[in-house]
Protein backbone atom coordinates (compact mmCIF):
# COMPACT_ATOMS: atom_id res chain seq x y z
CA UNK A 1 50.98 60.56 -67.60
CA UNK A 2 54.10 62.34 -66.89
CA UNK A 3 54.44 64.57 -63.41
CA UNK A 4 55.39 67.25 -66.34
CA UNK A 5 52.09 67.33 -67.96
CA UNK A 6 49.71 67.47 -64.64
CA UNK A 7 47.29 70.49 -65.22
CA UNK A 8 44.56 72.06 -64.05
CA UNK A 9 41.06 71.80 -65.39
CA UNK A 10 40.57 74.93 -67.70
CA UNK A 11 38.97 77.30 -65.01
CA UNK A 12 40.27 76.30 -62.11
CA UNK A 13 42.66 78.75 -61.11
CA UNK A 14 42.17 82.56 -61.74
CA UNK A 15 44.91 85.20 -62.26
CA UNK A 16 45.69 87.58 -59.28
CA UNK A 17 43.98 90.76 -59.66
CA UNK A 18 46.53 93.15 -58.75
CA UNK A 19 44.72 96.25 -57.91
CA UNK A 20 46.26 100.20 -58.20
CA UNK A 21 48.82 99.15 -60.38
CA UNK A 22 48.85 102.14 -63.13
CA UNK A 23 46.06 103.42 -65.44
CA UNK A 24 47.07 100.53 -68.25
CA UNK A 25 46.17 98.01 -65.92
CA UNK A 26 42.16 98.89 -65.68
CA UNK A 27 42.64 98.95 -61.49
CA UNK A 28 45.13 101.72 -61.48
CA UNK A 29 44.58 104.97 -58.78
CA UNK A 30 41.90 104.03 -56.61
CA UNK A 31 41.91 99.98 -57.28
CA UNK A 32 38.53 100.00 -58.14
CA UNK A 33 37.04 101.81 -54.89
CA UNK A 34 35.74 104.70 -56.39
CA UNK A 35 36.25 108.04 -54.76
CA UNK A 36 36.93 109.06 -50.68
CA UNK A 37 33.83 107.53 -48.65
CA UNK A 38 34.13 104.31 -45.81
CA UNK A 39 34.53 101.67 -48.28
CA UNK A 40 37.51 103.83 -50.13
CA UNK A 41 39.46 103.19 -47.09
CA UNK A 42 40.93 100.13 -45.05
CA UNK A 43 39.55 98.37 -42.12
CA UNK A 44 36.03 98.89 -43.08
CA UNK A 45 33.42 96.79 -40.71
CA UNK A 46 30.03 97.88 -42.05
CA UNK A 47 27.81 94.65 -42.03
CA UNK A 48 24.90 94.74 -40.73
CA UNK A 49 24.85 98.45 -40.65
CA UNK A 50 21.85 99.62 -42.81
CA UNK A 51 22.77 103.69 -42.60
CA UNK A 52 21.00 104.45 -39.13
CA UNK A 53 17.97 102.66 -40.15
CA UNK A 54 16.99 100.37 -37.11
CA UNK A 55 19.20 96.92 -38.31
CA UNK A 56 17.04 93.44 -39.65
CA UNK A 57 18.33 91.87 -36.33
CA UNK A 58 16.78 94.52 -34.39
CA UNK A 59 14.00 94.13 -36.28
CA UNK A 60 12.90 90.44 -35.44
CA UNK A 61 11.86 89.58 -32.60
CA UNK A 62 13.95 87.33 -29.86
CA UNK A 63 12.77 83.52 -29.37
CA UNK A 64 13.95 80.94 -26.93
CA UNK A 65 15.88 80.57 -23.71
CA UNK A 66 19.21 79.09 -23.03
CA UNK A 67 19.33 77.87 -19.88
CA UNK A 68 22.70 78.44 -18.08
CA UNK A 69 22.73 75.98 -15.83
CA UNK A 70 21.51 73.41 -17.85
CA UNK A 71 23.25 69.95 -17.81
CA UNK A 72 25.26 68.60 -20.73
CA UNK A 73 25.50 64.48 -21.12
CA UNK A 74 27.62 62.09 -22.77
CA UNK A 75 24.73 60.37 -24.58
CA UNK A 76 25.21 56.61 -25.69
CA UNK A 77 23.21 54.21 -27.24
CA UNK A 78 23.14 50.98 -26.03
CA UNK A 79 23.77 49.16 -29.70
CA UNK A 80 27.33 50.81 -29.41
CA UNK A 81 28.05 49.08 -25.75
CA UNK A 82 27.06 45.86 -27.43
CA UNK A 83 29.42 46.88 -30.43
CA UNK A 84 31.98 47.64 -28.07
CA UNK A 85 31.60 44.61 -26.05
CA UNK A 86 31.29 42.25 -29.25
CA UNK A 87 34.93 43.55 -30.11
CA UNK A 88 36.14 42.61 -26.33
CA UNK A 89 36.56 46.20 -25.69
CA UNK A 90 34.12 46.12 -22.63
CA UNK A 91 33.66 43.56 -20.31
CA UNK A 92 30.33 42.36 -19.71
CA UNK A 93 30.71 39.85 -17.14
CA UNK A 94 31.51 43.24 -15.05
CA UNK A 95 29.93 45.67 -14.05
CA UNK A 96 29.88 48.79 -16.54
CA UNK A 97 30.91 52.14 -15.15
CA UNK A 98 31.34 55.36 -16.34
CA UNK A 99 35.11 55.15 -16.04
CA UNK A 100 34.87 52.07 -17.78
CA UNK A 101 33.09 53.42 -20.88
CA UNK A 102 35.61 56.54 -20.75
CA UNK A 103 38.41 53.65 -20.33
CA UNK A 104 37.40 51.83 -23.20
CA UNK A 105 36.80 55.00 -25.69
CA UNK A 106 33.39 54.66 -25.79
CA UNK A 107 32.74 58.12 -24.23
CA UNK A 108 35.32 60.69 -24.48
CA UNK A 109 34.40 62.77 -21.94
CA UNK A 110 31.80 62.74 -19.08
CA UNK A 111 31.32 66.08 -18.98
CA UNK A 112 28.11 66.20 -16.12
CA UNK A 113 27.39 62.33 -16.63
CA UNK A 114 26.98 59.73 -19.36
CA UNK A 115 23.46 59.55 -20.07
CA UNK A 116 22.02 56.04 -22.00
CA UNK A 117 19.35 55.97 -24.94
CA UNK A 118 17.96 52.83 -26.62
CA UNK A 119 18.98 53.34 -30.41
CA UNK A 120 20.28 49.61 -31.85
CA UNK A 121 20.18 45.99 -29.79
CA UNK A 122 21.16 44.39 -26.89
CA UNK A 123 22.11 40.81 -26.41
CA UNK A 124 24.21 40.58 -23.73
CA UNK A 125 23.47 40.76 -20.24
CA UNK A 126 25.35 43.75 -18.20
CA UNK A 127 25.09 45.72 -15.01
CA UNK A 128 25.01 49.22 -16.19
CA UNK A 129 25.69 52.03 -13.49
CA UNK A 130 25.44 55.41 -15.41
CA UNK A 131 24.20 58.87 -14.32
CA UNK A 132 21.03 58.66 -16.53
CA UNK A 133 19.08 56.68 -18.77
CA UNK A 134 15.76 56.69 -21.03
CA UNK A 135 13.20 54.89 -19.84
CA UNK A 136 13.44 52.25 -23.23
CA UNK A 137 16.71 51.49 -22.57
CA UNK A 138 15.84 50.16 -19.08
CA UNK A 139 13.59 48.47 -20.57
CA UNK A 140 15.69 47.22 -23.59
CA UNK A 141 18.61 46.17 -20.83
CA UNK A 142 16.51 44.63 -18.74
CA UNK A 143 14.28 42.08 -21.37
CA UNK A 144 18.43 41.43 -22.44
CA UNK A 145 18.52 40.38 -18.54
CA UNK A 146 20.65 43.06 -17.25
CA UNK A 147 20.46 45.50 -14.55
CA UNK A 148 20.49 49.52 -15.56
CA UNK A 149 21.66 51.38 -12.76
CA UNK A 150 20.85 55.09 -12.55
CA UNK A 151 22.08 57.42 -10.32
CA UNK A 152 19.46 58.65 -7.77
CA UNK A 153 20.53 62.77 -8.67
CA UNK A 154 19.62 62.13 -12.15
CA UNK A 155 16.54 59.66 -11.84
CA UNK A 156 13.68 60.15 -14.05
């Protein structure tokens, strides 16, 4: 195969319509907009409109609550700390900060804390200090013979 004889699959690409471009051409005059009205003209921002009637999204009712001063975590799971420390990334034999998990790009951000979950293993044995953590992962790092620090703000 030549650079010469690449082609698209049959279908692929369309041909432009170019619209109000003389009777001959089947768009010609009004470009297939029929006559005066809204749509007939440019910048037309009618969705959701349904001609005065009261709109579907009116309609339904409103559910939930978004609380604004709720508190976003980093969430982790410890089976990517042991991951991380099986590729010499973290340190185990020291204690594990939040810095150090941002340090290491485990986290990316903190944003109000890094919060720990139990999803996958853990074999080694570290001193976590993190601003949360579920109560199976305390458990997980712990039976690993760790220590799971949790900040007392956050404490569950």
């Amino acid at each position: 195969m030549k650079l010469n004889e690449l082609r698209d699959n049959p279908g692929a690409t369309k041909p432009r319509k170019r619209v109000g471009r003389g009777p001959g051409s089947g768009t010609g005059k009004m470009g297939g907009r029929g006559i005066k009205g809204q749509k007939s003209r440019s910048g037309v921002a009618i969705n959701g409109y349904e001609g005065g009637q009261m709109p579907l999204y009116q309609r339904l009712p409103k559910r939930g609550f978004n609380k604004p001063n709720r508190k976003a975590f980093a969430v982790i799971n410890l089976g990517l700390i042991q991951k991380f420390i099986d590729a010499g990334k973290l340190d185990a034999g020291q204690a594990i900060t939040e810095d150090a998990l941002i340090a290491c790009g485990v986290v990316r951000r903190k944003k109000d804390g890094v919060r720990v979950l139990a999803k996958g293993e853990i074999t080694s044995k570290v001193d976590l200090h993190v601003t949360g953590a579920s109560k199976s992962a305390v458990e997980a790092v712990e039976k690993a013979g760790g220590t799971l620090a949790v900040a007392a703000a956050a404490a569950e």
